[in-house]
C-alpha atoms as a PDB file:
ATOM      1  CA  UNK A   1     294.842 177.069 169.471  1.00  0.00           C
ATOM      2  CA  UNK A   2     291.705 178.970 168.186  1.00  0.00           C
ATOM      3  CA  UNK A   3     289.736 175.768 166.615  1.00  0.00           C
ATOM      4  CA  UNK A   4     291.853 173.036 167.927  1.00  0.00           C
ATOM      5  CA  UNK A   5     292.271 169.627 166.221  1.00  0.00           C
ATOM      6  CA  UNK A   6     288.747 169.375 164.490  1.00  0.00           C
ATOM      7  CA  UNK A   7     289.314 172.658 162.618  1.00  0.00           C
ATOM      8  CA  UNK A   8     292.786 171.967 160.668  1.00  0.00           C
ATOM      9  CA  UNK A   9     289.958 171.632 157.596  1.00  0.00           C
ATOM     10  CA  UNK A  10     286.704 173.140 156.840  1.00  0.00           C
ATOM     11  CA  UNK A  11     284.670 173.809 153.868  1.00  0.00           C
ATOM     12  CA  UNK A  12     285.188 177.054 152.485  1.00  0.00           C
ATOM     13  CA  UNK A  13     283.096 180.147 152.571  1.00  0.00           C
ATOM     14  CA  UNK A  14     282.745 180.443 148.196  1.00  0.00           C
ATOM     15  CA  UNK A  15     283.212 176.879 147.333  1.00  0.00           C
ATOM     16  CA  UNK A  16     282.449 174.406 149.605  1.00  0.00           C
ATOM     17  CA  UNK A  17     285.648 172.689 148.902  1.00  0.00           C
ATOM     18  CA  UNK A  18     288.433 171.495 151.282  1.00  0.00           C
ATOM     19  CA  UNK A  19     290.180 174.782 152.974  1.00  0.00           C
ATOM     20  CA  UNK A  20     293.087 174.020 155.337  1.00  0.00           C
ATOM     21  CA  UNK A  21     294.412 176.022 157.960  1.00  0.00           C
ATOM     22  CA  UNK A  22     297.436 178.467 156.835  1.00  0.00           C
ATOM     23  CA  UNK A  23     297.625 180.597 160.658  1.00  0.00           C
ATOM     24  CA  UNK A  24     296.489 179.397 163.837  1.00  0.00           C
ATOM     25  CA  UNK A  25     295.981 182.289 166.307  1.00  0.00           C
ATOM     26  CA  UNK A  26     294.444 181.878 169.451  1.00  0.00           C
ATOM     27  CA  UNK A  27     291.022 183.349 168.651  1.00  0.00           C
ATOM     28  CA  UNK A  28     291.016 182.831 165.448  1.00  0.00           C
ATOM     29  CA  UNK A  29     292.441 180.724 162.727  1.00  0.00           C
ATOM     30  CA  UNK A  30     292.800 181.765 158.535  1.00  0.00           C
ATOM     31  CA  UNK A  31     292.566 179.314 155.964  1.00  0.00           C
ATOM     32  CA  UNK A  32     293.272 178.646 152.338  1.00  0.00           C
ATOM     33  CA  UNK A  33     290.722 176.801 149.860  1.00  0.00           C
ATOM     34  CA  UNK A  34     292.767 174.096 147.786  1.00  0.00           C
ATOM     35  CA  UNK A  35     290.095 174.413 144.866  1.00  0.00           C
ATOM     36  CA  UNK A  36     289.715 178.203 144.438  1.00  0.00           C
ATOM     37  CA  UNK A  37     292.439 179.745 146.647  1.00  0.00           C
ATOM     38  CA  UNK A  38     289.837 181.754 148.453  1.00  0.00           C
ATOM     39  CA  UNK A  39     291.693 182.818 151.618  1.00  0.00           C
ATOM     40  CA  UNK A  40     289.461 183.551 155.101  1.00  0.00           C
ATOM     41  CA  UNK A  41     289.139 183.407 158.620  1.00  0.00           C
ATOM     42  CA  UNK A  42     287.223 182.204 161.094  1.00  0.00           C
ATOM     43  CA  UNK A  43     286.800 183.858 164.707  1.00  0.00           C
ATOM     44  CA  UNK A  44     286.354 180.795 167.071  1.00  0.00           C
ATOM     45  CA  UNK A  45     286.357 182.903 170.310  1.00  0.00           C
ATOM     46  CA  UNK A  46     282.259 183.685 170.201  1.00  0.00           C
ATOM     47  CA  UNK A  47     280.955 179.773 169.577  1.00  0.00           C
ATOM     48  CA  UNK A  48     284.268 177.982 170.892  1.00  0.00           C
ATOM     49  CA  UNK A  49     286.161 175.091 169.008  1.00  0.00           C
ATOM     50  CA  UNK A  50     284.235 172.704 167.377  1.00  0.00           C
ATOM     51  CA  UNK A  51     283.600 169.550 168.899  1.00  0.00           C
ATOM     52  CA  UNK A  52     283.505 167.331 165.838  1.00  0.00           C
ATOM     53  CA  UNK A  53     285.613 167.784 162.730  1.00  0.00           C
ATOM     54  CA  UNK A  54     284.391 170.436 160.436  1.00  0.00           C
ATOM     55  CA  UNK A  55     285.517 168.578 157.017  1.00  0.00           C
ATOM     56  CA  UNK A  56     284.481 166.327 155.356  1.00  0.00           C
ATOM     57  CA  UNK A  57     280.437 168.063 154.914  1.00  0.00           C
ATOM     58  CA  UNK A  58     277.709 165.414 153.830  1.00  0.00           C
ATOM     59  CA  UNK A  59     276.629 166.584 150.160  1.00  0.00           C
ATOM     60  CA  UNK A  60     273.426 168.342 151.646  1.00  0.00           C
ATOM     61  CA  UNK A  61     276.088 170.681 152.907  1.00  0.00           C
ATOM     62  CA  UNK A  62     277.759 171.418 150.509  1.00  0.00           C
ATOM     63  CA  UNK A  63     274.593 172.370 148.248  1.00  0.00           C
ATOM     64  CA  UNK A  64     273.435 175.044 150.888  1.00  0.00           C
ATOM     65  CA  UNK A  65     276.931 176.315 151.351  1.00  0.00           C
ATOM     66  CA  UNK A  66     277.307 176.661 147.276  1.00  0.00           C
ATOM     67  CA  UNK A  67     273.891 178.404 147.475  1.00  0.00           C
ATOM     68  CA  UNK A  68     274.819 180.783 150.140  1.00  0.00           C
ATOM     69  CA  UNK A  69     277.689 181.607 148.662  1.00  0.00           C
ATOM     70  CA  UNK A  70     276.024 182.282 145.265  1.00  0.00           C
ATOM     71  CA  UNK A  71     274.098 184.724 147.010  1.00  0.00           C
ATOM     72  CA  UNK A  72     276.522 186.509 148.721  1.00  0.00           C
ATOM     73  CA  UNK A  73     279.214 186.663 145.678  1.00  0.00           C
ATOM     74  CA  UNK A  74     277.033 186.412 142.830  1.00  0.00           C
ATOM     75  CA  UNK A  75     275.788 190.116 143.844  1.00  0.00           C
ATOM     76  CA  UNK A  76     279.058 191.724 145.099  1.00  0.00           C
ATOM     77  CA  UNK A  77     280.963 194.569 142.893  1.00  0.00           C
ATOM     78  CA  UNK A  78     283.696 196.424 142.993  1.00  0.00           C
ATOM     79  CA  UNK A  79     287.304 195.928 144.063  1.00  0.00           C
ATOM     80  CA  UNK A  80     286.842 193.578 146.600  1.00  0.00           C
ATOM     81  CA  UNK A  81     284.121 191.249 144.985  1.00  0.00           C
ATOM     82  CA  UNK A  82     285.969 188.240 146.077  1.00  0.00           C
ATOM     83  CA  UNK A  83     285.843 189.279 149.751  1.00  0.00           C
ATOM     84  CA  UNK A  84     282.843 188.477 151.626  1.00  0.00           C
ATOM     85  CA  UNK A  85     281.706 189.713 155.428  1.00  0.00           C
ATOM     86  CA  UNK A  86     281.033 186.969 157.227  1.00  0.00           C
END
């Protein structure tokens, strides 16, 4: 039960959109984004669940995540442009 209860949804990591959880583990959980398909995971065992739940984000949110993201995919190449280190 990496996240726990607040993390069955959280904003993913290229979109910002809804991403539910597709494998909970017990340090770490691995979602899918319902807008892009984007598949990650999150390790949970460093920070610990989260207290609150992680989706929805307030729209301030969501325009730094989309930002961040356009950073870090915008300038990726190769076979695995999609894929991000996070």
């Amino acid at each position: 039960m990496a996240g726990g209860i607040y993390a069955t949804a959280v904003p993913c990591l290229k979109c910002a959109e809804r991403a539910d959880r597709i494998y909970e583990g017990l340090e770490d959980d691995y979602y899918r984004c319902s807008a892009c398909d984007y598949e990650f995971g999150i390790d949970w065992a460093s920070a610990g669940a989260p207290l609150k739940p992680c989706w929805p984000i307030s729209e301030a949110e969501v325009t730094e995540r989309r930002s961040w993201a356009a950073h870090v995919f915008g300038t990726r190449s190769g076979p695995n442009a999609d894929r991000a280190s996070v």
